[in-house]
N, C-alpha and C. Protein backbone atom coordinates (compact mmCIF):
# COMPACT_ATOMS: atom_id res chain seq x y z
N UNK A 1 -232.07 -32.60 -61.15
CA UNK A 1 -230.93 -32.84 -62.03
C UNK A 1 -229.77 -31.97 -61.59
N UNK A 2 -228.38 -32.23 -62.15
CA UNK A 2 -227.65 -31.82 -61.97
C UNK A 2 -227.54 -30.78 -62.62
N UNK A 3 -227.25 -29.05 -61.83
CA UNK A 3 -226.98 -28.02 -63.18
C UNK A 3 -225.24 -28.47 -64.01
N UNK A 4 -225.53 -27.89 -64.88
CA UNK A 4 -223.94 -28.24 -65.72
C UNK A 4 -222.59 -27.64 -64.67
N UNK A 5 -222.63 -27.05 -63.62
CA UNK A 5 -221.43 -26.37 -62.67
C UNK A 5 -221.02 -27.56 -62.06
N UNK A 6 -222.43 -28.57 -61.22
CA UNK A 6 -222.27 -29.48 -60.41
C UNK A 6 -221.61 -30.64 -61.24
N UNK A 7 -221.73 -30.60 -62.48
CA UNK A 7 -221.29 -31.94 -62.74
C UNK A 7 -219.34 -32.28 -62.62
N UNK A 8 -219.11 -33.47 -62.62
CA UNK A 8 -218.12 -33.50 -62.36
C UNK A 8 -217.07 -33.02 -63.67
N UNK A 9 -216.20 -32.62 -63.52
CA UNK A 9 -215.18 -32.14 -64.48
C UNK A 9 -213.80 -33.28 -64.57
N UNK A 10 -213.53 -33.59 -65.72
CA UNK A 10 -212.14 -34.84 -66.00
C UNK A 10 -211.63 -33.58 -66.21
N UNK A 11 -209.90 -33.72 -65.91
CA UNK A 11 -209.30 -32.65 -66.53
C UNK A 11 -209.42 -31.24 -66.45
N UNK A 12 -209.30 -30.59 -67.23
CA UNK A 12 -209.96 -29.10 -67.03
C UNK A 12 -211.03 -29.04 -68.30
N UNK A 13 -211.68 -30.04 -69.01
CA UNK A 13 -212.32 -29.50 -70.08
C UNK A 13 -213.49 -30.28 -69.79
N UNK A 14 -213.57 -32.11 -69.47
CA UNK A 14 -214.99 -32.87 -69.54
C UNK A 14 -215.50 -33.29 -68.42
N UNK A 15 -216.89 -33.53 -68.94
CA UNK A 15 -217.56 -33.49 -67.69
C UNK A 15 -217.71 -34.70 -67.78
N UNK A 16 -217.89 -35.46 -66.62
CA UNK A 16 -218.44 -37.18 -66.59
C UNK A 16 -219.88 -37.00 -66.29
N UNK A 17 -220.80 -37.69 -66.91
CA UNK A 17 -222.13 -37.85 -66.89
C UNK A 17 -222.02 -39.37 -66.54
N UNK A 18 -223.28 -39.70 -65.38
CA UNK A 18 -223.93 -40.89 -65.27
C UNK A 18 -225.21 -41.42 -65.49
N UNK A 19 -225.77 -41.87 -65.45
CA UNK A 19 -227.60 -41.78 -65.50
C UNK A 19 -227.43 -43.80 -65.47
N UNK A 20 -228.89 -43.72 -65.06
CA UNK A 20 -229.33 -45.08 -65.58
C UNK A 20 -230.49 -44.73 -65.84
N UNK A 21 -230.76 -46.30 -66.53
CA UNK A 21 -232.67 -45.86 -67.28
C UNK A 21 -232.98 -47.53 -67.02
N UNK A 22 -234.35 -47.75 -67.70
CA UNK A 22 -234.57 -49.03 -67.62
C UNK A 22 -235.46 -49.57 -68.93
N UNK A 23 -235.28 -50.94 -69.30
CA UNK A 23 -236.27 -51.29 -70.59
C UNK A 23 -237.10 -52.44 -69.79
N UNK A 24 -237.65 -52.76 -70.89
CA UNK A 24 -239.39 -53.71 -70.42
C UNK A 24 -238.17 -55.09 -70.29
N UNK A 25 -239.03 -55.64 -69.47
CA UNK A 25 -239.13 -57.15 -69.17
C UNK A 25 -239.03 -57.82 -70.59
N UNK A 26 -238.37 -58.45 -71.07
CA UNK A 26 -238.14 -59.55 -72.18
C UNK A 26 -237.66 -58.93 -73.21
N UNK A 27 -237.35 -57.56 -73.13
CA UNK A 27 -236.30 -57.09 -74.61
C UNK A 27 -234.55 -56.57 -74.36
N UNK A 28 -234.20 -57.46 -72.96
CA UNK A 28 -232.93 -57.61 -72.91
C UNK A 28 -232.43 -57.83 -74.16
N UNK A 29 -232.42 -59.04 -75.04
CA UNK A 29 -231.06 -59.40 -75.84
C UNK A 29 -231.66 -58.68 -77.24
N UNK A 30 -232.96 -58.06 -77.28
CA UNK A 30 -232.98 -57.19 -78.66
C UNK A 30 -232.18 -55.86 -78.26
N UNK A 31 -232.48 -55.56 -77.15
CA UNK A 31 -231.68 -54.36 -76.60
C UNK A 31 -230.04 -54.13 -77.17
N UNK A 32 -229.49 -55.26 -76.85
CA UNK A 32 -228.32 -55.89 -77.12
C UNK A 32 -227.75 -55.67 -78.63
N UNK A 33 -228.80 -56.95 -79.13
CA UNK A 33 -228.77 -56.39 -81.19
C UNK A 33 -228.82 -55.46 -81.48
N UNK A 34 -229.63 -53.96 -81.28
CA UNK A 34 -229.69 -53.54 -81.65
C UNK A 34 -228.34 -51.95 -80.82
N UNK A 35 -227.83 -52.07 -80.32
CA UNK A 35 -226.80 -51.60 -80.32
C UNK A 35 -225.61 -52.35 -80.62
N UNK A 36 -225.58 -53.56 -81.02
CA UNK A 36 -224.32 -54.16 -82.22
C UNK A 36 -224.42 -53.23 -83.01
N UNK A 37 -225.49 -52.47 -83.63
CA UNK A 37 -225.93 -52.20 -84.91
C UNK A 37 -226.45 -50.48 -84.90
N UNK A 38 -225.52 -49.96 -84.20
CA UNK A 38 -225.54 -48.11 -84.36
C UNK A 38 -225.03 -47.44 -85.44
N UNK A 39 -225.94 -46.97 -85.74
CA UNK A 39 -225.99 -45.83 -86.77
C UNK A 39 -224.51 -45.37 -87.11
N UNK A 40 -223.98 -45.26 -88.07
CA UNK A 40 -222.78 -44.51 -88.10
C UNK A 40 -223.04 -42.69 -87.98
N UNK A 41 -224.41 -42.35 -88.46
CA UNK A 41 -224.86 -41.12 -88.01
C UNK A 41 -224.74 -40.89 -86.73
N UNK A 42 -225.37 -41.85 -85.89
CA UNK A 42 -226.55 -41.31 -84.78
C UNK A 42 -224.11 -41.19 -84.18
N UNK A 43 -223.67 -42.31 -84.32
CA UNK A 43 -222.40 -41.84 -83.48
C UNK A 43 -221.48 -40.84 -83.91
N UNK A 44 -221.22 -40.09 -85.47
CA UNK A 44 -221.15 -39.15 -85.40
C UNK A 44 -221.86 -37.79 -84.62
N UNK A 45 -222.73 -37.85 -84.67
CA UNK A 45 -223.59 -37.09 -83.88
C UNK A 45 -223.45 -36.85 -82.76
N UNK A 46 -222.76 -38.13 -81.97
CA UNK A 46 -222.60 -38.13 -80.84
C UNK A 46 -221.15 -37.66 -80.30
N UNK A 47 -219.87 -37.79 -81.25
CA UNK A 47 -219.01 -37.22 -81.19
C UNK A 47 -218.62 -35.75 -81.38
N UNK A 48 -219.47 -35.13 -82.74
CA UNK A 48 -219.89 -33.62 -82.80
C UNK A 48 -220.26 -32.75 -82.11
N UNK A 49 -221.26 -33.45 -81.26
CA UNK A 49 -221.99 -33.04 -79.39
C UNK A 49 -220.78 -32.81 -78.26
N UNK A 50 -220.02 -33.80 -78.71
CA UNK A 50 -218.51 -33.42 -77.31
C UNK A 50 -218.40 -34.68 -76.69
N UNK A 51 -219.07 -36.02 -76.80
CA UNK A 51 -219.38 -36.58 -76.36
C UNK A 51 -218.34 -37.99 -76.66
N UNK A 52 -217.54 -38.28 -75.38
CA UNK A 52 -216.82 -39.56 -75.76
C UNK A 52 -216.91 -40.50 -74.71
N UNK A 53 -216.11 -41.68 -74.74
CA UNK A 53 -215.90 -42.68 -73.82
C UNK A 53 -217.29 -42.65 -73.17
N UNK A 54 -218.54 -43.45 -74.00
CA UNK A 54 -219.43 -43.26 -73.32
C UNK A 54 -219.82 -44.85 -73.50
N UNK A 55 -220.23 -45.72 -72.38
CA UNK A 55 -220.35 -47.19 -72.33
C UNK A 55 -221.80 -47.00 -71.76
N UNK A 56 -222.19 -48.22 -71.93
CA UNK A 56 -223.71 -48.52 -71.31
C UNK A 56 -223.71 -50.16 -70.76
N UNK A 57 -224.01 -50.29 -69.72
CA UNK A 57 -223.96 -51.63 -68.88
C UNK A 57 -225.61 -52.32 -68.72
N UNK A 58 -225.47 -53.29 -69.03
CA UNK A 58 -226.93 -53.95 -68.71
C UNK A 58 -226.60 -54.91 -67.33
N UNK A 59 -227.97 -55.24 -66.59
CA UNK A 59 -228.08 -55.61 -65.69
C UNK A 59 -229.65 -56.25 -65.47
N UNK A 60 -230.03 -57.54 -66.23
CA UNK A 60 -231.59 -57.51 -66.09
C UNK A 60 -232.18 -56.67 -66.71
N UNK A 61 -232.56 -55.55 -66.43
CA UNK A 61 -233.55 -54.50 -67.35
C UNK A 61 -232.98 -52.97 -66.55
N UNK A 62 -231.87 -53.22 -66.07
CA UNK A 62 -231.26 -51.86 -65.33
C UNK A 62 -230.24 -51.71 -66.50
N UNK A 63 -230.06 -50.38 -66.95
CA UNK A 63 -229.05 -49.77 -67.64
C UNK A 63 -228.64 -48.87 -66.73
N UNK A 64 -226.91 -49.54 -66.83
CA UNK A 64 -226.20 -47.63 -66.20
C UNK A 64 -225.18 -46.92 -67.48
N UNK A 65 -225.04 -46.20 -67.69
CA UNK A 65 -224.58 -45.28 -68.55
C UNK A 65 -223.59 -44.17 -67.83
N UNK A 66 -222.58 -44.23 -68.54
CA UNK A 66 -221.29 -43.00 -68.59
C UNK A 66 -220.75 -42.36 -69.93
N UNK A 67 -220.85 -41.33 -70.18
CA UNK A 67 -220.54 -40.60 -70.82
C UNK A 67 -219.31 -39.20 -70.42
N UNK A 68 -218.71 -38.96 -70.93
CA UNK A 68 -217.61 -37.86 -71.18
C UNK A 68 -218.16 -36.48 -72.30
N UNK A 69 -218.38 -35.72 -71.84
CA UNK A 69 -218.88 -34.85 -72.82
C UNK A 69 -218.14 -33.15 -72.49
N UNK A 70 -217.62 -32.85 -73.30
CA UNK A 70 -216.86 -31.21 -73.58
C UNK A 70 -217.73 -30.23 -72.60
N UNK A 71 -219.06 -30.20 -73.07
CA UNK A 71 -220.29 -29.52 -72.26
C UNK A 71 -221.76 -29.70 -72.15
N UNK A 72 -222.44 -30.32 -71.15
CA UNK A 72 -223.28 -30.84 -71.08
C UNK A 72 -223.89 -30.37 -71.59
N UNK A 73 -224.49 -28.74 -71.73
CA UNK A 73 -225.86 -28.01 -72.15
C UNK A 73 -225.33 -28.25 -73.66
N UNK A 74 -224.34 -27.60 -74.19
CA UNK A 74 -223.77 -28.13 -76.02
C UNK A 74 -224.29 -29.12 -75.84
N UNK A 75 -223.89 -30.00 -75.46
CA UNK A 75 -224.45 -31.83 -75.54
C UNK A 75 -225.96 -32.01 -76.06
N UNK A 76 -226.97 -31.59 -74.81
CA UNK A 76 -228.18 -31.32 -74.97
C UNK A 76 -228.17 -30.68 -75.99
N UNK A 77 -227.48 -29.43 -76.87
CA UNK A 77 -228.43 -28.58 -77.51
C UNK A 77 -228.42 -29.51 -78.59
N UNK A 78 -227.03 -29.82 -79.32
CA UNK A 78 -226.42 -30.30 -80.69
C UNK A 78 -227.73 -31.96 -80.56
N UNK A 79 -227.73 -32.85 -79.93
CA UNK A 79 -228.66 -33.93 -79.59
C UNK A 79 -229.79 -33.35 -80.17
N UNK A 80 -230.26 -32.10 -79.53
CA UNK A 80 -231.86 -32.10 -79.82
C UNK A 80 -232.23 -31.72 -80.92
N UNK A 81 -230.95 -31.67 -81.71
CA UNK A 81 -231.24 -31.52 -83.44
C UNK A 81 -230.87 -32.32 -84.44
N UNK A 82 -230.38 -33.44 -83.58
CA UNK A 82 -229.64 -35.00 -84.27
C UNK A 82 -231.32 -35.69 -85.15
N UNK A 83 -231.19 -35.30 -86.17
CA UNK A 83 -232.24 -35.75 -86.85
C UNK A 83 -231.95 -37.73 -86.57
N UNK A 84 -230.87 -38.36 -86.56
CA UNK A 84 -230.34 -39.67 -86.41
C UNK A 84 -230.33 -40.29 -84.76
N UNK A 85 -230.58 -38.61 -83.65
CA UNK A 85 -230.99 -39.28 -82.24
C UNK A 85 -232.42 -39.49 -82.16
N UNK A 86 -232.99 -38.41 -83.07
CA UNK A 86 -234.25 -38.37 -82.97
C UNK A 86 -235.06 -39.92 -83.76
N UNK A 87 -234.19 -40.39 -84.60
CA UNK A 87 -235.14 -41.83 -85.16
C UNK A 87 -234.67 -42.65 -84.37
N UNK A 88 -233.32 -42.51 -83.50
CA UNK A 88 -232.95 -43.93 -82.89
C UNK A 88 -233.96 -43.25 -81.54
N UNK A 89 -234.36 -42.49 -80.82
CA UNK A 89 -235.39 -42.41 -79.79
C UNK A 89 -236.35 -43.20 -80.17
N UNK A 90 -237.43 -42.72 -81.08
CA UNK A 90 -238.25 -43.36 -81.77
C UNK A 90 -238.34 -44.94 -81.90
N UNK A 91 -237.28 -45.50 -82.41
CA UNK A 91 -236.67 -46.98 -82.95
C UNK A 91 -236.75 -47.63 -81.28
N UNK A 92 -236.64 -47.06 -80.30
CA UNK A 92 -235.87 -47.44 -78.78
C UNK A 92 -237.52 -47.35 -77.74
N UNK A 93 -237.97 -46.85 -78.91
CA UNK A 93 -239.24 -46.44 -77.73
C UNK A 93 -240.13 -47.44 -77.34
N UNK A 94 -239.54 -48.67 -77.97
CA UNK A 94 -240.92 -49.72 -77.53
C UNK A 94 -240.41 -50.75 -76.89
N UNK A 95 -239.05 -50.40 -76.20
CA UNK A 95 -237.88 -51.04 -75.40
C UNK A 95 -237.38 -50.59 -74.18
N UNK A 96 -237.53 -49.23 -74.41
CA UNK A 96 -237.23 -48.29 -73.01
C UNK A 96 -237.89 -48.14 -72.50
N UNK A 97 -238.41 -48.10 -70.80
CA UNK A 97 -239.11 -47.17 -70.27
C UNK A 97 -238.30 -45.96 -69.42
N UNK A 98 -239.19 -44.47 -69.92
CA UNK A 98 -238.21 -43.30 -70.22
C UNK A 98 -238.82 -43.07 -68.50
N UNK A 99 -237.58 -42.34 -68.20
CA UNK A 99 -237.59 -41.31 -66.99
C UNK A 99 -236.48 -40.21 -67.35
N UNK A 100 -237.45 -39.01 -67.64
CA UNK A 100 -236.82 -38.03 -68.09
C UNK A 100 -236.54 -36.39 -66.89
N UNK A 101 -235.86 -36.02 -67.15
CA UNK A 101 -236.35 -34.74 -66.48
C UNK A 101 -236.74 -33.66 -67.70
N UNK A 102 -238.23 -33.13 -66.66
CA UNK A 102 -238.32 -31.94 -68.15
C UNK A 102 -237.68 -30.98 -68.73
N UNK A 103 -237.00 -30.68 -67.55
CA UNK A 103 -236.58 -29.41 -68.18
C UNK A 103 -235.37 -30.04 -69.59
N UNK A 104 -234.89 -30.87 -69.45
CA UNK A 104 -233.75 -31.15 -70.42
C UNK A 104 -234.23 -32.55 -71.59
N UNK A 105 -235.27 -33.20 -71.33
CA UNK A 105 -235.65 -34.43 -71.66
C UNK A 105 -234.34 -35.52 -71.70
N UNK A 106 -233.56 -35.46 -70.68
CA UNK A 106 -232.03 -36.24 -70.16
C UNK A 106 -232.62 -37.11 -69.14
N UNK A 107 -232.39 -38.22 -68.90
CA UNK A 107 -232.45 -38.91 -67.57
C UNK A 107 -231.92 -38.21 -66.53
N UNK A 108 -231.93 -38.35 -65.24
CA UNK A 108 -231.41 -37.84 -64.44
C UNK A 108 -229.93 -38.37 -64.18
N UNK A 109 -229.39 -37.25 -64.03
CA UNK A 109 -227.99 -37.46 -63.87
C UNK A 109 -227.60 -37.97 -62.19
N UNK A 110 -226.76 -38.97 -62.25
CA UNK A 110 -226.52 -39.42 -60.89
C UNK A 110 -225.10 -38.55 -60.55
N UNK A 111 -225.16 -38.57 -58.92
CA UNK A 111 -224.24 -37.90 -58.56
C UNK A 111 -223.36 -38.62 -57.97
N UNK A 112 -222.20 -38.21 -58.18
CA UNK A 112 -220.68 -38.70 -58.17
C UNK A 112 -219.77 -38.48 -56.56
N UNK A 113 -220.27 -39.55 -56.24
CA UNK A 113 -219.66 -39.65 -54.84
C UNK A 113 -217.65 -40.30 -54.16
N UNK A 114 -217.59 -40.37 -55.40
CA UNK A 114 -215.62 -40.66 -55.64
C UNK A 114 -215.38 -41.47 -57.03
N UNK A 115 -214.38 -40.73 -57.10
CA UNK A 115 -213.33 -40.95 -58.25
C UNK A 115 -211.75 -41.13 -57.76
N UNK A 116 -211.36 -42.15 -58.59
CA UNK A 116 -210.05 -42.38 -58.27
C UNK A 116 -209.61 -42.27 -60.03
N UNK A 117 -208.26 -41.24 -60.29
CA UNK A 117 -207.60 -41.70 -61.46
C UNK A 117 -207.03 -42.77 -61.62
């Protein structure tokens, strides 16, 4: 994984995060429904963390993900006490298959080979 130094910096304050993950074979379009339908918690939560302009792309059963976040490790910490990330994990778990790194339980962060503003 990426330590929080390596990651890329927007600006002088956010960092861009990437990752992809992947879900099972045939729960594409529940995948779908059920992020029509986010928590107004779980996205407070996610804004409180530092966390903005964050999209998620489907592709078949490939997810890529970008996020903007103030500070990655804040990110991680404030998350791992989101009582509202912790039920939508749960809720997601029979849809996702997880690849985590341990030390952070984060997907692995991909690395950023150009940016253009």
């Amino acid at each position: 994984m990426s330590s929080p130094d390596q990651l890329t910096k927007v600006g002088s304050s956010m960092q861009r995060i990437a990752f992809t993950m992947r879900i099972k074979p045939g729960t594409e379009e529940e995948y779908r429904r059920r992020h029509r339908q986010v928590w107004p918690e779980l996205l407070a939560d996610l804004k409180r963390a530092g966390c903005q302009n964050y999209s998620l792309y489907l592709r078949g059963t490939e997810l890529f993900a970008y996020m903007e976040v103030d500070d990655f490790q804040r990110y991680l910490e404030i998350m791992a006490t989101s009582r509202a990330s912790e039920r939508w994990e749960a809720q997601m778990s029979d849809i996702l298959i997880r690849e985590t790194e341990a030390a952070t339980g984060f997907p692995p962060i991909l690395e950023e080979v150009f940016h253009l503003d």
